[in-house]
PDB file of N, CA and C in Angstrom:
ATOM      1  N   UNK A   1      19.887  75.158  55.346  1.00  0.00           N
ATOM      2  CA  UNK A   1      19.728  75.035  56.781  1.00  0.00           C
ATOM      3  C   UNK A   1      19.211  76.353  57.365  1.00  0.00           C
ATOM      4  N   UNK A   2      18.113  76.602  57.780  1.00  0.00           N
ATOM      5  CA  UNK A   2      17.738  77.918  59.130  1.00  0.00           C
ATOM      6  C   UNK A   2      18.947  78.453  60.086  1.00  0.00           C
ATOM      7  N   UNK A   3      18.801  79.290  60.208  1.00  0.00           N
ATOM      8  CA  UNK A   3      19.762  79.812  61.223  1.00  0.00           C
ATOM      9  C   UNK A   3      18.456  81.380  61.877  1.00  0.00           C
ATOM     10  N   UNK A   4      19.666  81.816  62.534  1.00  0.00           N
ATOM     11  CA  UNK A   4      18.160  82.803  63.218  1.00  0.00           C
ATOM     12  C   UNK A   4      17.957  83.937  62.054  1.00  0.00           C
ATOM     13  N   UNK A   5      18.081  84.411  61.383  1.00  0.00           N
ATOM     14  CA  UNK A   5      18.045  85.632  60.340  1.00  0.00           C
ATOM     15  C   UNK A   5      17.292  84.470  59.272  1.00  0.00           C
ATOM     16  N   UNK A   6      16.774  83.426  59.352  1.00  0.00           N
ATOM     17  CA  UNK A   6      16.268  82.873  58.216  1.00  0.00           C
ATOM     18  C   UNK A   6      14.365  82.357  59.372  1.00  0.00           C
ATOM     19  N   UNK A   7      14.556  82.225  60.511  1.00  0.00           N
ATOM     20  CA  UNK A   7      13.446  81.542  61.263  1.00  0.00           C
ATOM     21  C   UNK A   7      11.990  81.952  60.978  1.00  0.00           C
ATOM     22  N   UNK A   8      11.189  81.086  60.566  1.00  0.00           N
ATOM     23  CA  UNK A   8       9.842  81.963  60.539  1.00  0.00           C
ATOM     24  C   UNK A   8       9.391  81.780  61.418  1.00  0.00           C
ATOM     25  N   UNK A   9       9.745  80.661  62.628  1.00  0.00           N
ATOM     26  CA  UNK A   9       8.667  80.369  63.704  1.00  0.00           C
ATOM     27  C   UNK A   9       9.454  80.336  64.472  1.00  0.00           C
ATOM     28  N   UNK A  10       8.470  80.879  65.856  1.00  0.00           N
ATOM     29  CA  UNK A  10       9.733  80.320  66.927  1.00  0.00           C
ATOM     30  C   UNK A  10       8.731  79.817  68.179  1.00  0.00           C
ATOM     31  N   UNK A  11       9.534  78.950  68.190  1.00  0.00           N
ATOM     32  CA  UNK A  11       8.119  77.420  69.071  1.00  0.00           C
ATOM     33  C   UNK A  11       8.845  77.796  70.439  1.00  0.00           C
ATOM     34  N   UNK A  12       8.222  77.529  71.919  1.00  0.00           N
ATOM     35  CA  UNK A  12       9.281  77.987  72.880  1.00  0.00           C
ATOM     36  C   UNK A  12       8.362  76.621  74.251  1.00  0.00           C
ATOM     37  N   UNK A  13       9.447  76.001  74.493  1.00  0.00           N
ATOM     38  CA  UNK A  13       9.208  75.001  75.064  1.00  0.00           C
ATOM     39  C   UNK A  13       9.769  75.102  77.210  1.00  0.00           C
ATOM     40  N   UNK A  14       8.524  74.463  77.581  1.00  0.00           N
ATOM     41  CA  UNK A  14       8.926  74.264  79.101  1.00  0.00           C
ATOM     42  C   UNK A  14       9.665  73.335  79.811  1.00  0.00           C
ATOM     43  N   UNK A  15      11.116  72.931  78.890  1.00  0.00           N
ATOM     44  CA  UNK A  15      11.973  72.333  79.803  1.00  0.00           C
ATOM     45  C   UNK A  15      13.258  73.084  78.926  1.00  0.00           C
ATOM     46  N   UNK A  16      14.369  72.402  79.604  1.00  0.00           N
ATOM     47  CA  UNK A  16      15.794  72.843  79.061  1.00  0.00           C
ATOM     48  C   UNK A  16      16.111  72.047  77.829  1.00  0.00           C
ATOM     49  N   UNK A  17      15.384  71.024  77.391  1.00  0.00           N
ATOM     50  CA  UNK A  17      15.947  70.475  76.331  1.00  0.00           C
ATOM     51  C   UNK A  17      14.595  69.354  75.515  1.00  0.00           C
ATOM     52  N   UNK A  18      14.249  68.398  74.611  1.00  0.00           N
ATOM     53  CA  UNK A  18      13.054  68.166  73.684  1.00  0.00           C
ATOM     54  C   UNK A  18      13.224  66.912  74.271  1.00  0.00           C
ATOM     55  N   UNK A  19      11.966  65.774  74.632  1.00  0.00           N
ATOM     56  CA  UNK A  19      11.966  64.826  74.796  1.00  0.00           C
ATOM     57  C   UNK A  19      10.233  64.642  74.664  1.00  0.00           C
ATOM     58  N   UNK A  20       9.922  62.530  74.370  1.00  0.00           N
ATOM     59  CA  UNK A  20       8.587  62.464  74.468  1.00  0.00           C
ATOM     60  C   UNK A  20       8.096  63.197  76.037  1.00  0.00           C
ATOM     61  N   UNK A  21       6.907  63.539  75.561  1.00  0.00           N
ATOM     62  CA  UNK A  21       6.265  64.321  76.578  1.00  0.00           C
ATOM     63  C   UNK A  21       6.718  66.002  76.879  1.00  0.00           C
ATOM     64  N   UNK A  22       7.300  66.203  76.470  1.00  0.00           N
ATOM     65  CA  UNK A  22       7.921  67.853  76.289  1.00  0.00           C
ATOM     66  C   UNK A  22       6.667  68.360  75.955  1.00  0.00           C
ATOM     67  N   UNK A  23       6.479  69.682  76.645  1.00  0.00           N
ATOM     68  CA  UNK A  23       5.283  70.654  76.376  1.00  0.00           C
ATOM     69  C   UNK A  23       5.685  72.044  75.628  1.00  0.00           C
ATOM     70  N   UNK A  24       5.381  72.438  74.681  1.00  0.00           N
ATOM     71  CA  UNK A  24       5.504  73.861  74.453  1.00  0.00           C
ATOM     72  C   UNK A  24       4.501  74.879  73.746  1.00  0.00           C
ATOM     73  N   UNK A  25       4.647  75.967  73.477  1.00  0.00           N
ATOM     74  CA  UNK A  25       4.026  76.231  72.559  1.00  0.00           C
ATOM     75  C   UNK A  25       4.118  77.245  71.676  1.00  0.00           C
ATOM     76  N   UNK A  26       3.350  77.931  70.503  1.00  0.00           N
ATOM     77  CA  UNK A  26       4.104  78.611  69.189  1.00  0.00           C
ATOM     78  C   UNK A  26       3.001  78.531  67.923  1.00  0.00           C
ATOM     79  N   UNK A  27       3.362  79.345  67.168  1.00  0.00           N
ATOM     80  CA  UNK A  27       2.592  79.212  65.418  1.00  0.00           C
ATOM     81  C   UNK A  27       2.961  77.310  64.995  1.00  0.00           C
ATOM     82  N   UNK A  28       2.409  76.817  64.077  1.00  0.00           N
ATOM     83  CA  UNK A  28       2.516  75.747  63.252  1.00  0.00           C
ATOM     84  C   UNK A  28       2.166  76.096  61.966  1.00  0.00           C
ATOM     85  N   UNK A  29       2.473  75.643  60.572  1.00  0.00           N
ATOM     86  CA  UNK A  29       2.076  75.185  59.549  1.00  0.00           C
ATOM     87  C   UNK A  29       0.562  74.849  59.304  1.00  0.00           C
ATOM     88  N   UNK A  30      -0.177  75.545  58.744  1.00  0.00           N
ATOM     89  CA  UNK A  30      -1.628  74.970  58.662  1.00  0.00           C
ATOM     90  C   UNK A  30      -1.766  74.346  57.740  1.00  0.00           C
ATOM     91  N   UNK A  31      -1.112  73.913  56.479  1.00  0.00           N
ATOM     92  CA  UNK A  31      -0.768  73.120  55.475  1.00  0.00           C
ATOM     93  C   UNK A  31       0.340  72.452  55.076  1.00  0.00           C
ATOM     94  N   UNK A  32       0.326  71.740  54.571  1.00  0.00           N
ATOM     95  CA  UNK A  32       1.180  70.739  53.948  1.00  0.00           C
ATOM     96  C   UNK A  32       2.261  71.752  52.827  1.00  0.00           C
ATOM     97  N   UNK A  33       2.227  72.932  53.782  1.00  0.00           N
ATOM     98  CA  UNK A  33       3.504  73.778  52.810  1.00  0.00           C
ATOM     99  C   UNK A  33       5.100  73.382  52.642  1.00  0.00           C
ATOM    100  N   UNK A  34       5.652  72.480  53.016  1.00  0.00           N
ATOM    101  CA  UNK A  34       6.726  72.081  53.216  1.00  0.00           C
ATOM    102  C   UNK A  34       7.523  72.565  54.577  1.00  0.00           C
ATOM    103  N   UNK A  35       8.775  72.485  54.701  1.00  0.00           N
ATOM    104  CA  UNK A  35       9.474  72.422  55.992  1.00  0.00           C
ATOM    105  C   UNK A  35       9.412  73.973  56.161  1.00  0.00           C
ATOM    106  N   UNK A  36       9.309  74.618  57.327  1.00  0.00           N
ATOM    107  CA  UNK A  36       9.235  76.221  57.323  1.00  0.00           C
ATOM    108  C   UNK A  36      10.391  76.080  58.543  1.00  0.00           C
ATOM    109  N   UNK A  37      11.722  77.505  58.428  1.00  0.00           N
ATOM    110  CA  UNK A  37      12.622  76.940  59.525  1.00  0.00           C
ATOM    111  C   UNK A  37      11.855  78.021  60.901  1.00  0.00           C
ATOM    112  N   UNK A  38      12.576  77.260  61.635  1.00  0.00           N
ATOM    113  CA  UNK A  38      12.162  77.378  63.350  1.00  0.00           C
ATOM    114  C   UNK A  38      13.430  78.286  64.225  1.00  0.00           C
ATOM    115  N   UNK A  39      12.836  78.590  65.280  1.00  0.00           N
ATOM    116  CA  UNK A  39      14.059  78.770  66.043  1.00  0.00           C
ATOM    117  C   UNK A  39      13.009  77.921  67.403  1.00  0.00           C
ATOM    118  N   UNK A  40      13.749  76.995  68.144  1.00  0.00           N
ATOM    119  CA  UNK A  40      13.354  76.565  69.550  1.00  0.00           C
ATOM    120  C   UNK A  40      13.786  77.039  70.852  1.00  0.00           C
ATOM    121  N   UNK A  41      12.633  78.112  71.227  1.00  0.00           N
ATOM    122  CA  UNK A  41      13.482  78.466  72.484  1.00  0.00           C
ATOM    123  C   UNK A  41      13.045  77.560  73.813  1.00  0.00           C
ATOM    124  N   UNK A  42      14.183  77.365  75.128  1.00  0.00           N
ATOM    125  CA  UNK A  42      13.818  76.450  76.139  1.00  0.00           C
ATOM    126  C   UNK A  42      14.186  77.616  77.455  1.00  0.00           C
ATOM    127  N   UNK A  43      13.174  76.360  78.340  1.00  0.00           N
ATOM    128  CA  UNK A  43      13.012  77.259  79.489  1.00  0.00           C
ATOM    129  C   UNK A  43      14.608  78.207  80.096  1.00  0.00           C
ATOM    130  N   UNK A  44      15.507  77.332  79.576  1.00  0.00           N
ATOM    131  CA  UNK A  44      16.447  77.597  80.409  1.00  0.00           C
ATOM    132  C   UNK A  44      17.612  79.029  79.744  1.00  0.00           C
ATOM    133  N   UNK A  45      16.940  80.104  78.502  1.00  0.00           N
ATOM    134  CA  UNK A  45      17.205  80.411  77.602  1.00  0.00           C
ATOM    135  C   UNK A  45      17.901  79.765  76.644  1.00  0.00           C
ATOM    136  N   UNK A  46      18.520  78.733  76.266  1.00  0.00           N
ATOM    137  CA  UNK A  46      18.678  78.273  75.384  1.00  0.00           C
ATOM    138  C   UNK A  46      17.954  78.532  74.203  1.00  0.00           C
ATOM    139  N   UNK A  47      18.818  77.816  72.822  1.00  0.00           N
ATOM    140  CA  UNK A  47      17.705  78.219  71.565  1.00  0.00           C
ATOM    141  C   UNK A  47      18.627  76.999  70.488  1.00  0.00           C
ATOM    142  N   UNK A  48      17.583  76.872  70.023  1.00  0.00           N
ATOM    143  CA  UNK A  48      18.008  76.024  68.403  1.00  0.00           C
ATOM    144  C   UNK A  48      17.246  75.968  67.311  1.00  0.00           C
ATOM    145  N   UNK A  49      17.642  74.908  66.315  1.00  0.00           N
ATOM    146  CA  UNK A  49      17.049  76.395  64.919  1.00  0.00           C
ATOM    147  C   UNK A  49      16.801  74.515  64.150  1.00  0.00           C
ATOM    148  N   UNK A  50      15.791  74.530  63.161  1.00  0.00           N
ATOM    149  CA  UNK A  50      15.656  73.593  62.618  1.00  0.00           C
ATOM    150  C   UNK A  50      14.377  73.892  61.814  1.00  0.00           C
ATOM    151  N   UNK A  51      14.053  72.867  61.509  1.00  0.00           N
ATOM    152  CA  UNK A  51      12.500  73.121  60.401  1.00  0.00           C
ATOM    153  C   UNK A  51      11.012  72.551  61.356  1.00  0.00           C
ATOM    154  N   UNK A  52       9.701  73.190  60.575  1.00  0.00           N
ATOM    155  CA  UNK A  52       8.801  72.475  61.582  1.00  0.00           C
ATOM    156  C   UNK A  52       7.942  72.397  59.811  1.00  0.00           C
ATOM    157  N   UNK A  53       7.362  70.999  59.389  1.00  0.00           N
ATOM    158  CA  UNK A  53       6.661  70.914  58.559  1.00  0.00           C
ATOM    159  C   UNK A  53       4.952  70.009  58.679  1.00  0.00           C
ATOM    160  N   UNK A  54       4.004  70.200  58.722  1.00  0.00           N
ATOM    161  CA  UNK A  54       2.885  69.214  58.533  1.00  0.00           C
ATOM    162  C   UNK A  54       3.063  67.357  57.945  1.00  0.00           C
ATOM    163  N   UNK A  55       2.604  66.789  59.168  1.00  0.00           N
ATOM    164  CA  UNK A  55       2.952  65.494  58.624  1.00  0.00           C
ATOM    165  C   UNK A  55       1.945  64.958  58.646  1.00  0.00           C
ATOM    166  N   UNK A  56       0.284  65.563  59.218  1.00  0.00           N
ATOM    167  CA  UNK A  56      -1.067  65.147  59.368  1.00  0.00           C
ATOM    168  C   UNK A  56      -1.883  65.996  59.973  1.00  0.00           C
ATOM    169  N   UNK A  57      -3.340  65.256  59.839  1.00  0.00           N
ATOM    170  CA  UNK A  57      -3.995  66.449  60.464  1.00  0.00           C
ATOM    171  C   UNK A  57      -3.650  66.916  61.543  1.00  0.00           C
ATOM    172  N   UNK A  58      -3.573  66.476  62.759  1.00  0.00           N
ATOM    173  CA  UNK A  58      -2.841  67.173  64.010  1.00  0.00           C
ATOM    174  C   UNK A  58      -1.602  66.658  64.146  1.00  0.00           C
ATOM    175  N   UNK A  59      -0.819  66.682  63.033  1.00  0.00           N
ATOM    176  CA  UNK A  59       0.798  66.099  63.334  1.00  0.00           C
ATOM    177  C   UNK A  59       1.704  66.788  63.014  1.00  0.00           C
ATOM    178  N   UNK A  60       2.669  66.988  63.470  1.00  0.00           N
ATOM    179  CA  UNK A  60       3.630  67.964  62.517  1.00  0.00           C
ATOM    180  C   UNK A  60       5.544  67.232  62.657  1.00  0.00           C
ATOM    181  N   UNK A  61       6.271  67.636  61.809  1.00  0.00           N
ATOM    182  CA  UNK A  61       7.631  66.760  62.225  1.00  0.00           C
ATOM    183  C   UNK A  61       8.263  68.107  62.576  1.00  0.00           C
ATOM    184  N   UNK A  62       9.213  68.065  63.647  1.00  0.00           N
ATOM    185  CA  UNK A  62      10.465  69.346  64.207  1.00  0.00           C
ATOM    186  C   UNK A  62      11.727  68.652  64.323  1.00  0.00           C
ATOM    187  N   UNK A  63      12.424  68.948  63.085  1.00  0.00           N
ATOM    188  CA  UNK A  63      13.761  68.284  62.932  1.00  0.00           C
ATOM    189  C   UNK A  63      14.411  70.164  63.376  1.00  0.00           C
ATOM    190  N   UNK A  64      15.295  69.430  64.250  1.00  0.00           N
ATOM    191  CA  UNK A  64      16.045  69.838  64.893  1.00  0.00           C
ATOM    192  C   UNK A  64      17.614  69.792  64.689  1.00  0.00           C
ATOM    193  N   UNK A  65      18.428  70.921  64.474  1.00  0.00           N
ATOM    194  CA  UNK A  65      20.135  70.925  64.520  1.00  0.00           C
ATOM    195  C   UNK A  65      20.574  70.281  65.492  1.00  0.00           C
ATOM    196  N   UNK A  66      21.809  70.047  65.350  1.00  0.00           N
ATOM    197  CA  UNK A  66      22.357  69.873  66.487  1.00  0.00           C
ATOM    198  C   UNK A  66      23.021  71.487  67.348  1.00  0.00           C
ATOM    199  N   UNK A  67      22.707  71.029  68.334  1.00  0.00           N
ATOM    200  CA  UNK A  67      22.797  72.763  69.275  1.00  0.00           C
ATOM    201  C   UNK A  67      23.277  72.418  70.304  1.00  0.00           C
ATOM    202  N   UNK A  68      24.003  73.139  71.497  1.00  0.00           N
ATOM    203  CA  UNK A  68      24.336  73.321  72.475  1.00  0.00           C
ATOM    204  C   UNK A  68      23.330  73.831  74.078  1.00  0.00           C
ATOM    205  N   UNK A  69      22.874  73.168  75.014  1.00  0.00           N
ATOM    206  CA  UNK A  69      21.865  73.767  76.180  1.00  0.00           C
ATOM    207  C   UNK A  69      22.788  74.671  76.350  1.00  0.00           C
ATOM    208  N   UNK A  70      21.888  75.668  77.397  1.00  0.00           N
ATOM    209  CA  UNK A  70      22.554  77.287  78.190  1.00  0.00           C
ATOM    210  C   UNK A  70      23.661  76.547  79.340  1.00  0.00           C
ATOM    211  N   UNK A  71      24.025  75.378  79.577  1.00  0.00           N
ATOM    212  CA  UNK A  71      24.515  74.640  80.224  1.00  0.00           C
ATOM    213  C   UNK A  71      26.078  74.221  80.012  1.00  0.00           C
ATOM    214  N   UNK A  72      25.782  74.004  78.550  1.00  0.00           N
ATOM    215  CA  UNK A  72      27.073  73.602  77.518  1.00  0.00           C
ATOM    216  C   UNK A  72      26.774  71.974  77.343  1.00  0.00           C
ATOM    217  N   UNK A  73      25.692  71.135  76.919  1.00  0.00           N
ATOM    218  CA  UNK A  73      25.104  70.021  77.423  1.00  0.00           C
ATOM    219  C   UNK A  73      25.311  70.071  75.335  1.00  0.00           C
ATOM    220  N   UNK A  74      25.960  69.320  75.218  1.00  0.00           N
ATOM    221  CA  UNK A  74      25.387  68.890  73.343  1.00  0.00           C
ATOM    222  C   UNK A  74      24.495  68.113  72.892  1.00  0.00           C
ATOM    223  N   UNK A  75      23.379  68.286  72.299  1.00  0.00           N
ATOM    224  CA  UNK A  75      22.242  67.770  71.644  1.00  0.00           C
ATOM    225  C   UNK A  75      22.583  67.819  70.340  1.00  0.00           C
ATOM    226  N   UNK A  76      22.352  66.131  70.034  1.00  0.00           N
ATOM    227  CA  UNK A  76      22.845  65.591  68.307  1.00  0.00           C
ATOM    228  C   UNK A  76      21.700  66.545  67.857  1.00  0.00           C
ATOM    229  N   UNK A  77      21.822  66.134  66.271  1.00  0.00           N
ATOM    230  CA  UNK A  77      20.401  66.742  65.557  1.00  0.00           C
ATOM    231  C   UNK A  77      19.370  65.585  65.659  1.00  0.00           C
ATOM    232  N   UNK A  78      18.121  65.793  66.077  1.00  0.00           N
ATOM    233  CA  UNK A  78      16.983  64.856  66.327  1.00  0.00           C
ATOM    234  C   UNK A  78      15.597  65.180  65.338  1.00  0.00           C
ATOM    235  N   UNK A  79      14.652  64.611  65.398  1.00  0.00           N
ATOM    236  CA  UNK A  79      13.731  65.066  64.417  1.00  0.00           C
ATOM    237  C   UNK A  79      12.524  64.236  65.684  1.00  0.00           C
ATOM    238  N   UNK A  80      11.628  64.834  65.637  1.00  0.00           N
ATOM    239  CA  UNK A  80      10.420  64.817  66.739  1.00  0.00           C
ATOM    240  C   UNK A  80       8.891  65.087  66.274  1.00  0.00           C
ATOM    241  N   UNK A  81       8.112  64.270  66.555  1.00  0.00           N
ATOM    242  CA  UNK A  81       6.450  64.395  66.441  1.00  0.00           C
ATOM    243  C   UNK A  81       5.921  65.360  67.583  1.00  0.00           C
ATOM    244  N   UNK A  82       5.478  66.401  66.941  1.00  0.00           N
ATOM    245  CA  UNK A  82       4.760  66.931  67.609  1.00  0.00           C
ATOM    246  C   UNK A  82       2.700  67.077  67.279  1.00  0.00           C
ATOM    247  N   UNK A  83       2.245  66.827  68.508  1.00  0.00           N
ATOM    248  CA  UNK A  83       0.651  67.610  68.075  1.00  0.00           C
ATOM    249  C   UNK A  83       0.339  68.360  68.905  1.00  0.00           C
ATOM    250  N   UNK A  84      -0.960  69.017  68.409  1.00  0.00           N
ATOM    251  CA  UNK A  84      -1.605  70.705  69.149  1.00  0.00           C
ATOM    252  C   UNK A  84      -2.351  69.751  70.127  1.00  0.00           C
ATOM    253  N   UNK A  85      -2.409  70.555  71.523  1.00  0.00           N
ATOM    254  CA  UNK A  85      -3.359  69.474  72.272  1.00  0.00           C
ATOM    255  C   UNK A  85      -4.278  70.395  72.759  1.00  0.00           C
ATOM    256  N   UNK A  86      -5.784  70.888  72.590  1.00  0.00           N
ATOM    257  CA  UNK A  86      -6.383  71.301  72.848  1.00  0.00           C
ATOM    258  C   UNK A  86      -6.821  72.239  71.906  1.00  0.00           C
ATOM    259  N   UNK A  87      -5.963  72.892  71.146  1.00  0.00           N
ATOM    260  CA  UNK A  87      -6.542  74.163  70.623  1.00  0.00           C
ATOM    261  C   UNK A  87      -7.437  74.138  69.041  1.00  0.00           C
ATOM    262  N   UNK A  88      -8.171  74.857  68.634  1.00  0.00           N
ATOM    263  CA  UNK A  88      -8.962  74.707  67.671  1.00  0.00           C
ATOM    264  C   UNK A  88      -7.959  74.610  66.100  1.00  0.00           C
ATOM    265  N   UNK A  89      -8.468  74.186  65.075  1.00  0.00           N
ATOM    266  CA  UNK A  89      -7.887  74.134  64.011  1.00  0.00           C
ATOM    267  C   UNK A  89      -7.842  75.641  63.574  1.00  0.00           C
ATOM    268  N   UNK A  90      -6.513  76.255  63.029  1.00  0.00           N
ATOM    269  CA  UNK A  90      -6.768  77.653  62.361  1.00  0.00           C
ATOM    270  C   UNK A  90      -6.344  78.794  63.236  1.00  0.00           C
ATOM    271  N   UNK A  91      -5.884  78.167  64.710  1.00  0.00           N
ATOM    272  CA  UNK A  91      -5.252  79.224  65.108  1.00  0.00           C
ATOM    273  C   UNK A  91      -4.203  79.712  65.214  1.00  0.00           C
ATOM    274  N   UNK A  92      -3.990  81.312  65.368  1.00  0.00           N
ATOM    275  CA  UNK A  92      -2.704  80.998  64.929  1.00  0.00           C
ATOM    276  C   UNK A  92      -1.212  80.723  66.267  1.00  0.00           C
ATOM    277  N   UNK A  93      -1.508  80.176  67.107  1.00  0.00           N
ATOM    278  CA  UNK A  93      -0.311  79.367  68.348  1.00  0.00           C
ATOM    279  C   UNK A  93      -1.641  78.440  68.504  1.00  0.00           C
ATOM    280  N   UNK A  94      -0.770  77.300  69.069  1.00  0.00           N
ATOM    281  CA  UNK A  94      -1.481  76.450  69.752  1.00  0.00           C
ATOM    282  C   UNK A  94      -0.580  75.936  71.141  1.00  0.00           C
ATOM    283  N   UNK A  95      -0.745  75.078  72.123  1.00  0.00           N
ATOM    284  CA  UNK A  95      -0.140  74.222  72.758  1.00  0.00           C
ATOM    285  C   UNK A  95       0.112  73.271  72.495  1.00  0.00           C
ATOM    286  N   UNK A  96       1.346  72.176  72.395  1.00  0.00           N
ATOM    287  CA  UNK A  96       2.389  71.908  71.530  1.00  0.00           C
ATOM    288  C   UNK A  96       2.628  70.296  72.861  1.00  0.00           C
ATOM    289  N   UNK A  97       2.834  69.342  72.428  1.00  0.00           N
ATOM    290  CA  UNK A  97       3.381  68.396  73.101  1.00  0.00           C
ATOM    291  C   UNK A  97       3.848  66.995  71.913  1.00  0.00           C
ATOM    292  N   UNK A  98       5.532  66.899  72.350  1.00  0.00           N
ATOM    293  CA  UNK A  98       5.850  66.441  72.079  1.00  0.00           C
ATOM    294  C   UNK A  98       5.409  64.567  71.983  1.00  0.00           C
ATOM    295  N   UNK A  99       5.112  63.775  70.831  1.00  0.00           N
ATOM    296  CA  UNK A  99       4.686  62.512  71.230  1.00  0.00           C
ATOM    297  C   UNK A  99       5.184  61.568  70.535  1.00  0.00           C
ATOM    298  N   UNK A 100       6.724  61.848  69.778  1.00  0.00           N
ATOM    299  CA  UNK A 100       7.762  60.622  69.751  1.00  0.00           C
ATOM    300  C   UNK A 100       8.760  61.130  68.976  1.00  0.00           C
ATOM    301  N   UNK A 101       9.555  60.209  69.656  1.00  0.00           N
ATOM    302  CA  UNK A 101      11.230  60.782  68.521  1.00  0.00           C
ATOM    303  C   UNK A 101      11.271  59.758  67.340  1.00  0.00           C
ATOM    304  N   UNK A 102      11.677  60.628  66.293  1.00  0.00           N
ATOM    305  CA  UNK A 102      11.725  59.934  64.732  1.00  0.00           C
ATOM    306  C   UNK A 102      12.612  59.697  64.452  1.00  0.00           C
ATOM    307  N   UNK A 103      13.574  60.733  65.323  1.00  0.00           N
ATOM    308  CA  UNK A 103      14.893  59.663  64.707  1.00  0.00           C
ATOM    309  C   UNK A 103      16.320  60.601  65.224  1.00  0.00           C
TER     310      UNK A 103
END
């Protein structure tokens, strides 16, 4: 499991918590290297820690811990589709929007 002393990425999103349509943005995986862990930071400082791996050409999966909002609000562990929306292949952040929950 990632925790923050293990994170290689850290994706940082514009709301307090991940849902379809959530915007953020951060580094991604440019290959099919397997799960790389994350830390997720949210607008509201909050943070949570999970993996982000390549699931297609512009697809990627962000399974997510279960974590606590800056609120005290508990979020199960979820796993989420994300794609880059706009930015060129190869760079290294892109802009980030969430476009379905997996589970």
């Amino acid at each position: 499991m990632p925790d923050q002393d293990r994170a290689a990425i850290a994706l940082r999103f514009s709301n307090t918590h991940l849902y379809k349509g959530a915007r953020g943005a951060g580094p991604l995986p440019r290959r099919a290297e397997g799960a790389v862990p994350c830390m997720v930071e949210f607008s509201d400082g909050g943070a949570g820690f999970g993996t982000v791996a390549r699931s297609g050409p512009n697809r990627w999966r962000l399974s997510m811990q279960a974590h606590v909002t800056a609120k005290g609000a508990r979020i199960d562990a979820k796993t989420w589709a994300l794609e880059k929306e706009g930015a060129a292949e190869g760079l290294p952040s892109a802009a980030l929007k969430v476009v379905d929950r997996l589970g």
